[in-house]
N, C-alpha and C. Protein backbone atom coordinates (compact mmCIF):
# COMPACT_ATOMS: atom_id res chain seq x y z
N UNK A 1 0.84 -1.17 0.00
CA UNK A 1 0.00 0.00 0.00
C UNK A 1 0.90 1.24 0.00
N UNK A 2 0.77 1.94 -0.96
CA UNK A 2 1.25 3.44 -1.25
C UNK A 2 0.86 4.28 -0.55
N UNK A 3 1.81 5.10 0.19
CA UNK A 3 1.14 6.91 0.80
C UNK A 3 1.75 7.66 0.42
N UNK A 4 1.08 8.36 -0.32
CA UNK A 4 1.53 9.85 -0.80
C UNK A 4 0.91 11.24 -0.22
N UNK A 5 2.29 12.10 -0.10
CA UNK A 5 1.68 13.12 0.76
C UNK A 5 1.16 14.61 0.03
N UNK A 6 0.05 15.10 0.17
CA UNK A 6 -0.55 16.20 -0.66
C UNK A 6 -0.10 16.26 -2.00
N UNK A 7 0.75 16.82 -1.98
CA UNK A 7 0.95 17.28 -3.46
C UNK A 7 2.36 16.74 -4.31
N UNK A 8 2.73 15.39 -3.77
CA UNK A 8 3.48 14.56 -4.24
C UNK A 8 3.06 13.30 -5.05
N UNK A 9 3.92 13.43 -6.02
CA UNK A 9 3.25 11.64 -6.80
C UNK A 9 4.45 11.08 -7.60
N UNK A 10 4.03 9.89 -7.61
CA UNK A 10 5.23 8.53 -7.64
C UNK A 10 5.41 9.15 -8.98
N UNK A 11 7.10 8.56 -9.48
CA UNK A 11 7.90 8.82 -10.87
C UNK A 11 7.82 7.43 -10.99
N UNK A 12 8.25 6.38 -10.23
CA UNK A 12 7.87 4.92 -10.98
C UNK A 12 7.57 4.58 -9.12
N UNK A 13 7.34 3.10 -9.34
CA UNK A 13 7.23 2.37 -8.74
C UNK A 13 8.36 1.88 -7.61
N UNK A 14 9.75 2.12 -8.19
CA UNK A 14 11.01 2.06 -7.42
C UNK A 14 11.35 3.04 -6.58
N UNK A 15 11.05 4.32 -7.35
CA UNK A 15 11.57 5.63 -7.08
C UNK A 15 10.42 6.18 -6.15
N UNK A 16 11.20 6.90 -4.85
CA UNK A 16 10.46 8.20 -4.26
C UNK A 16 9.53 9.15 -5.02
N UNK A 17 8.48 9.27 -4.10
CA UNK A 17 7.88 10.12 -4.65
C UNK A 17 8.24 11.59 -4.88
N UNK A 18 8.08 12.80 -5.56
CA UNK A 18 8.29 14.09 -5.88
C UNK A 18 7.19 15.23 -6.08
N UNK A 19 7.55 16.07 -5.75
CA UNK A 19 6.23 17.63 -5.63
C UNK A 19 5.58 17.70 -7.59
N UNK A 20 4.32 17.71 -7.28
CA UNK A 20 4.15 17.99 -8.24
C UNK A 20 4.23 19.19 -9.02
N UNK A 21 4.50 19.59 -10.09
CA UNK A 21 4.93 20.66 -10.60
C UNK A 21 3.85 21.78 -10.68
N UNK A 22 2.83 21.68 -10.47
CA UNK A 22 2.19 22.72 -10.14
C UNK A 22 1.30 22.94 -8.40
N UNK A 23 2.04 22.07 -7.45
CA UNK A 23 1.93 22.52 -6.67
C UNK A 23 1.84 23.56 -5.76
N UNK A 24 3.48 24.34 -6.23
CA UNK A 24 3.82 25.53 -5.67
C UNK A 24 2.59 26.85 -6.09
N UNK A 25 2.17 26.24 -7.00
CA UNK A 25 1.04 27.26 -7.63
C UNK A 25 -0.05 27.45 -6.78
N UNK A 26 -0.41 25.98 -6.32
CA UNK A 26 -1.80 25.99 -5.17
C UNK A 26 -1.09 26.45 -4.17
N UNK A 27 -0.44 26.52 -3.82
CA UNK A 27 -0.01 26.70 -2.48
C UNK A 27 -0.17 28.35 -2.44
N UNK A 28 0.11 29.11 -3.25
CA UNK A 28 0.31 30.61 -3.16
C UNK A 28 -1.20 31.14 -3.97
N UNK A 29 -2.17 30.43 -4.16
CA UNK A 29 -3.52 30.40 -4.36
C UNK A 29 -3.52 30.50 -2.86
N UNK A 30 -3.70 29.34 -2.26
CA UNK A 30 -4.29 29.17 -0.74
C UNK A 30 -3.92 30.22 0.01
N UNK A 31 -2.79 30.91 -0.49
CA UNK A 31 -1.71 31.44 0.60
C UNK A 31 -3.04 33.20 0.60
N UNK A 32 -3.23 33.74 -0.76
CA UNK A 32 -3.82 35.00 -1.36
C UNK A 32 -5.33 34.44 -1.25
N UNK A 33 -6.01 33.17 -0.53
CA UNK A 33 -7.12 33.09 -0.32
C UNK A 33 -7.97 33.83 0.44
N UNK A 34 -7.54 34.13 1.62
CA UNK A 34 -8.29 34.85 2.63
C UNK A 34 -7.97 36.57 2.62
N UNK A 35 -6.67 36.89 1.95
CA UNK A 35 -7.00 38.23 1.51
C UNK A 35 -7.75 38.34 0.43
N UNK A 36 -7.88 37.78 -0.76
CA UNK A 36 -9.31 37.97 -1.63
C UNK A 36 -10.60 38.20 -1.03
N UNK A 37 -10.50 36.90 -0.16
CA UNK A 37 -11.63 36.72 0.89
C UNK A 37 -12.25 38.48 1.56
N UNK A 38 -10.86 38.73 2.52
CA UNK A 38 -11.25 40.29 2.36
C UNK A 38 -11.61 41.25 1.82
N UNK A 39 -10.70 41.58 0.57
CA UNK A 39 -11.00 42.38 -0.21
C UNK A 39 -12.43 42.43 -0.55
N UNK A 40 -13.14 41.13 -0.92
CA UNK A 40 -14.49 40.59 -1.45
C UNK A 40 -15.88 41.18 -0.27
N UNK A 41 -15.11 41.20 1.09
CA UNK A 41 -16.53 41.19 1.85
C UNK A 41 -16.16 42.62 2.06
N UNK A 42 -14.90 43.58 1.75
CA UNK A 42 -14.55 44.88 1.92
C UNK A 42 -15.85 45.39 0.51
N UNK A 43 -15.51 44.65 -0.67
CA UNK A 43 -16.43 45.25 -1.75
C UNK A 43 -17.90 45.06 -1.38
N UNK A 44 -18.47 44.18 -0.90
CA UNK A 44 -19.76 44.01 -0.65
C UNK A 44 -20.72 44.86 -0.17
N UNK A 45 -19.76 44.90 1.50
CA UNK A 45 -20.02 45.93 2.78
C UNK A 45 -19.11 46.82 3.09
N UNK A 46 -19.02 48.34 1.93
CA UNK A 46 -18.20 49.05 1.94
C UNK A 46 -18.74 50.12 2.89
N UNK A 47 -20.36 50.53 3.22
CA UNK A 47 -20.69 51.83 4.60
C UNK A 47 -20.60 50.47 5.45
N UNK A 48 -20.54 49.05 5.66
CA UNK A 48 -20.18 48.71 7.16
C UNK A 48 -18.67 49.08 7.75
N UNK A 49 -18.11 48.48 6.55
CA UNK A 49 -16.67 49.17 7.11
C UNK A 49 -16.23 50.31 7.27
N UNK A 50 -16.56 51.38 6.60
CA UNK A 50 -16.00 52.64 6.62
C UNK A 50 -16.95 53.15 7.81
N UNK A 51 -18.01 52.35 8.12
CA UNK A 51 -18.47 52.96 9.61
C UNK A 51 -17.96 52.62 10.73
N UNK A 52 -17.03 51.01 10.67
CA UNK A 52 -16.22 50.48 11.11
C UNK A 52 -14.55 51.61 11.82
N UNK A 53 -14.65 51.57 10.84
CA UNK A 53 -13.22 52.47 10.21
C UNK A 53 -13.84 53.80 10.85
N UNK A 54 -14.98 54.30 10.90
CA UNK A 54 -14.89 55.91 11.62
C UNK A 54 -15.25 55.05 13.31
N UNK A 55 -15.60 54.65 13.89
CA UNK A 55 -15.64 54.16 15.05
C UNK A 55 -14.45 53.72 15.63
N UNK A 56 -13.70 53.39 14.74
CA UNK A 56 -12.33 53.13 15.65
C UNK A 56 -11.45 54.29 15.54
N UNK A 57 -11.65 54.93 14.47
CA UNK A 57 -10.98 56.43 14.35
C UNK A 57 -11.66 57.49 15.70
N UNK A 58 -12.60 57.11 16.07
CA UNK A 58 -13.21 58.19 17.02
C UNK A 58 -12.60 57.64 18.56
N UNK A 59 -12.94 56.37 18.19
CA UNK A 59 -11.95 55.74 20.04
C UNK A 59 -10.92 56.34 20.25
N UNK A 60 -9.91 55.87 19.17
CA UNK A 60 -8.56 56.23 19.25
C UNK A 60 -8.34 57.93 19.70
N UNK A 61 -9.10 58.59 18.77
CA UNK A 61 -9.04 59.97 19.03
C UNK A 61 -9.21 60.37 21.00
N UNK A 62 -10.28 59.54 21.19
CA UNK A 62 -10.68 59.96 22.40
C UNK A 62 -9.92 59.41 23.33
N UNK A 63 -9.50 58.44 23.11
CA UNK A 63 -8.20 57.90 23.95
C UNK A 63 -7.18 58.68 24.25
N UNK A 64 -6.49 59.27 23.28
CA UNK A 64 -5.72 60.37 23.34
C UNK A 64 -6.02 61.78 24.17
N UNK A 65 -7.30 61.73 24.53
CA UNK A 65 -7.27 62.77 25.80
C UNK A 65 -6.89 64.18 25.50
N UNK A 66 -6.36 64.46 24.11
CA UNK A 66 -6.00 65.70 23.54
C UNK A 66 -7.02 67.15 23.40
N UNK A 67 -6.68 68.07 22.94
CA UNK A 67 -6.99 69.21 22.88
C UNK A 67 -8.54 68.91 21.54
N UNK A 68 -7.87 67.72 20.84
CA UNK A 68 -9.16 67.48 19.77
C UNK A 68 -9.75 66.35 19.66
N UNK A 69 -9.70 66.20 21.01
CA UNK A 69 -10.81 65.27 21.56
C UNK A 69 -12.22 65.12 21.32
N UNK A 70 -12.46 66.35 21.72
CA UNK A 70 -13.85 66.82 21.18
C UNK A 70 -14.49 66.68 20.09
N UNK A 71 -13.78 65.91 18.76
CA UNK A 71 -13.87 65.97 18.01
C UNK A 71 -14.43 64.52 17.54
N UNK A 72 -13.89 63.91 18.31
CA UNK A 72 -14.37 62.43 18.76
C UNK A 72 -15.70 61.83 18.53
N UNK A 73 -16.29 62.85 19.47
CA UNK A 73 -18.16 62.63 18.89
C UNK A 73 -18.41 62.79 17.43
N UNK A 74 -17.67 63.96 17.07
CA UNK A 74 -18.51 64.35 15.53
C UNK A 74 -18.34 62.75 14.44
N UNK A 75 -16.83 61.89 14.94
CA UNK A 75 -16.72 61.29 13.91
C UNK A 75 -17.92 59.68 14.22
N UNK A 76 -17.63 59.68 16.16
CA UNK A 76 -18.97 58.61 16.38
C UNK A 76 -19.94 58.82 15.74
N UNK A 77 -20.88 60.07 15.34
CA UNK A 77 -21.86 60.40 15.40
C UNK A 77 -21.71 59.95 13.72
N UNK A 78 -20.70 60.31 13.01
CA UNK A 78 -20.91 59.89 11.47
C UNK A 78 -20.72 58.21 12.01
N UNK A 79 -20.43 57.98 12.55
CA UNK A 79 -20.01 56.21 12.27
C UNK A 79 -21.19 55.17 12.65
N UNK A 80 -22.08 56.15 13.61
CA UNK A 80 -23.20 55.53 14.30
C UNK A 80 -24.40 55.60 13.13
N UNK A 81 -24.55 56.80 13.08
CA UNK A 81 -25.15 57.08 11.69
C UNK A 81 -25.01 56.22 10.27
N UNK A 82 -23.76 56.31 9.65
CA UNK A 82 -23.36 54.97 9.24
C UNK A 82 -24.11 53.73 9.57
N UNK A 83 -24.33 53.09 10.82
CA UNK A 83 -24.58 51.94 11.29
C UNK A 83 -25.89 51.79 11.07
N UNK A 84 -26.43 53.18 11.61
CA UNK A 84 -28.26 53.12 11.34
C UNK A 84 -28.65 52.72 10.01
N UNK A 85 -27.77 53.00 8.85
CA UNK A 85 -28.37 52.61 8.25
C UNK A 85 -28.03 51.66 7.43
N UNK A 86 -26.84 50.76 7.67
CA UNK A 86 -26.34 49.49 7.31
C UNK A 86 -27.35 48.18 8.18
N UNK A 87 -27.72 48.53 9.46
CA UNK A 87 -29.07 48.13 10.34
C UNK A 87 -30.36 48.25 9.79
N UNK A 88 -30.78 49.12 9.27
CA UNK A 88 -32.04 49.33 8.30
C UNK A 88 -32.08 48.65 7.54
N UNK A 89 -31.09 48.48 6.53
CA UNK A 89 -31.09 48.11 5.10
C UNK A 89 -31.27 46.23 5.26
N UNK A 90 -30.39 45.84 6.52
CA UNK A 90 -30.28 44.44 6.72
C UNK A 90 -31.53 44.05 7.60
N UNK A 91 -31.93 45.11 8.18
CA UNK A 91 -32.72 44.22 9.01
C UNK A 91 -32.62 43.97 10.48
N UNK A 92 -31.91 44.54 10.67
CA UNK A 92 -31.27 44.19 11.93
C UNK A 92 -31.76 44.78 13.25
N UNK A 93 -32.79 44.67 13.69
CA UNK A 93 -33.65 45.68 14.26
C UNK A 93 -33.28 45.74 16.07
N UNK A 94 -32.50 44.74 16.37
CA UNK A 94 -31.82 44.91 17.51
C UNK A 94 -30.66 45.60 17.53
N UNK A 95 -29.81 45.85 16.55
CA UNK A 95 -28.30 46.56 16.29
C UNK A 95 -29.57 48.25 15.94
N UNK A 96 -30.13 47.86 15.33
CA UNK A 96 -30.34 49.55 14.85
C UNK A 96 -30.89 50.10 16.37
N UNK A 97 -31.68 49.73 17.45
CA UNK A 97 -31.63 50.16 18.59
C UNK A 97 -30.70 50.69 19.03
N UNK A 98 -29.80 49.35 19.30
CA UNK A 98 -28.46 49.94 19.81
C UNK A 98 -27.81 50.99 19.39
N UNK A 99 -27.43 51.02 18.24
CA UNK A 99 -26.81 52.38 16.99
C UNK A 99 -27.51 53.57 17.67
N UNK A 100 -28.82 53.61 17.19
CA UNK A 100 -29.75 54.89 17.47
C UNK A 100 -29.52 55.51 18.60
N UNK A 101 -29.63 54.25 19.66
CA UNK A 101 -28.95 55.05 21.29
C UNK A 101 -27.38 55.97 21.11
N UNK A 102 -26.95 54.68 20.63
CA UNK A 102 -25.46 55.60 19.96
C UNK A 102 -25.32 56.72 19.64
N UNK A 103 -25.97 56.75 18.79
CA UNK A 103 -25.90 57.85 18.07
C UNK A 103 -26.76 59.10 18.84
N UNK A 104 -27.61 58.58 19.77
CA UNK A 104 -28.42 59.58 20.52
C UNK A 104 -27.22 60.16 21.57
N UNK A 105 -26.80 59.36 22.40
CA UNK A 105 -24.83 59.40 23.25
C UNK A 105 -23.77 60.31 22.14
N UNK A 106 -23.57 60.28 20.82
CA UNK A 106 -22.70 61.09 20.45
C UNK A 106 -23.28 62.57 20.19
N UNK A 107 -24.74 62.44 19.55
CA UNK A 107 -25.13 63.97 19.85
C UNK A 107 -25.34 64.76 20.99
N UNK A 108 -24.96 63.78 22.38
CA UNK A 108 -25.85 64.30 23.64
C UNK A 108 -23.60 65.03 24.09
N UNK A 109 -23.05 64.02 23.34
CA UNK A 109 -21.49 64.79 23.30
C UNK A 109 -21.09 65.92 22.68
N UNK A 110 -21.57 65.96 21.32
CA UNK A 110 -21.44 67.06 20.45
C UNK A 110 -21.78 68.55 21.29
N UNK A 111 -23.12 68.45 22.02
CA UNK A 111 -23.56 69.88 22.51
C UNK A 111 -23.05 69.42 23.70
N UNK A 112 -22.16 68.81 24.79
CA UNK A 112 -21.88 69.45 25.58
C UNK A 112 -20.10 69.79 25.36
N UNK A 113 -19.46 69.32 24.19
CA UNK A 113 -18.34 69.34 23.73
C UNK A 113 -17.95 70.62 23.34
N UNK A 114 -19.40 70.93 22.25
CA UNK A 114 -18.84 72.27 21.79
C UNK A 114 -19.82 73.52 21.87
């Protein structure tokens, strides 16, 4: 009984087995799989992420404790907003609660911020 491993196969019957010649090819397929993968659900759900992307831009900001801090809300308030309506569109009628409060918390920041 013969075992051959993934992407190796017998030259004769005497001889060791060897990589098949287009192995190295799958391998760097598999390798660029899950960044396609990304890119693909980046194209799909492009306001989830970029609402994504302003929500972590507004943490960070506020983390920093700086002079433009304050500024923090304005970008929650786009990112929450954002959300409301990536929540609408899907359906999502427990996240769009949540959001809405959100977003009710970054405007209740905005006027005492500025």
């Amino acid at each position: 009984m013969d075992f051959y491993i993934g992407g190796m196969e017998p030259l004769d019957p005497g001889e060791p087995p060897r990589p098949r010649a287009e192995a190295s090819a799958t391998h760097a397929k598999h390798r660029m799989k899950p960044i396609m993968s990304a890119l693909e659900y980046v194209r799909r759900n492009k306001m989830e992420c970029a609402a994504s992307l302003f929500g972590a831009m507004g943490s960070m900001l506020l983390s920093f404790n700086g002079e433009h801090a304050k500024f923090a809300w304005v970008i929650f308030f786009v990112s929450n907003a954002m959300f409301v309506g990536v929540a609408f569109r899907k359906r999502l009628f427990g996240f769009l609660v949540l959001q809405t409060y959100f977003t009710i918390t970054a405007v209740n920041g905005i006027i005492n911020y500025f």
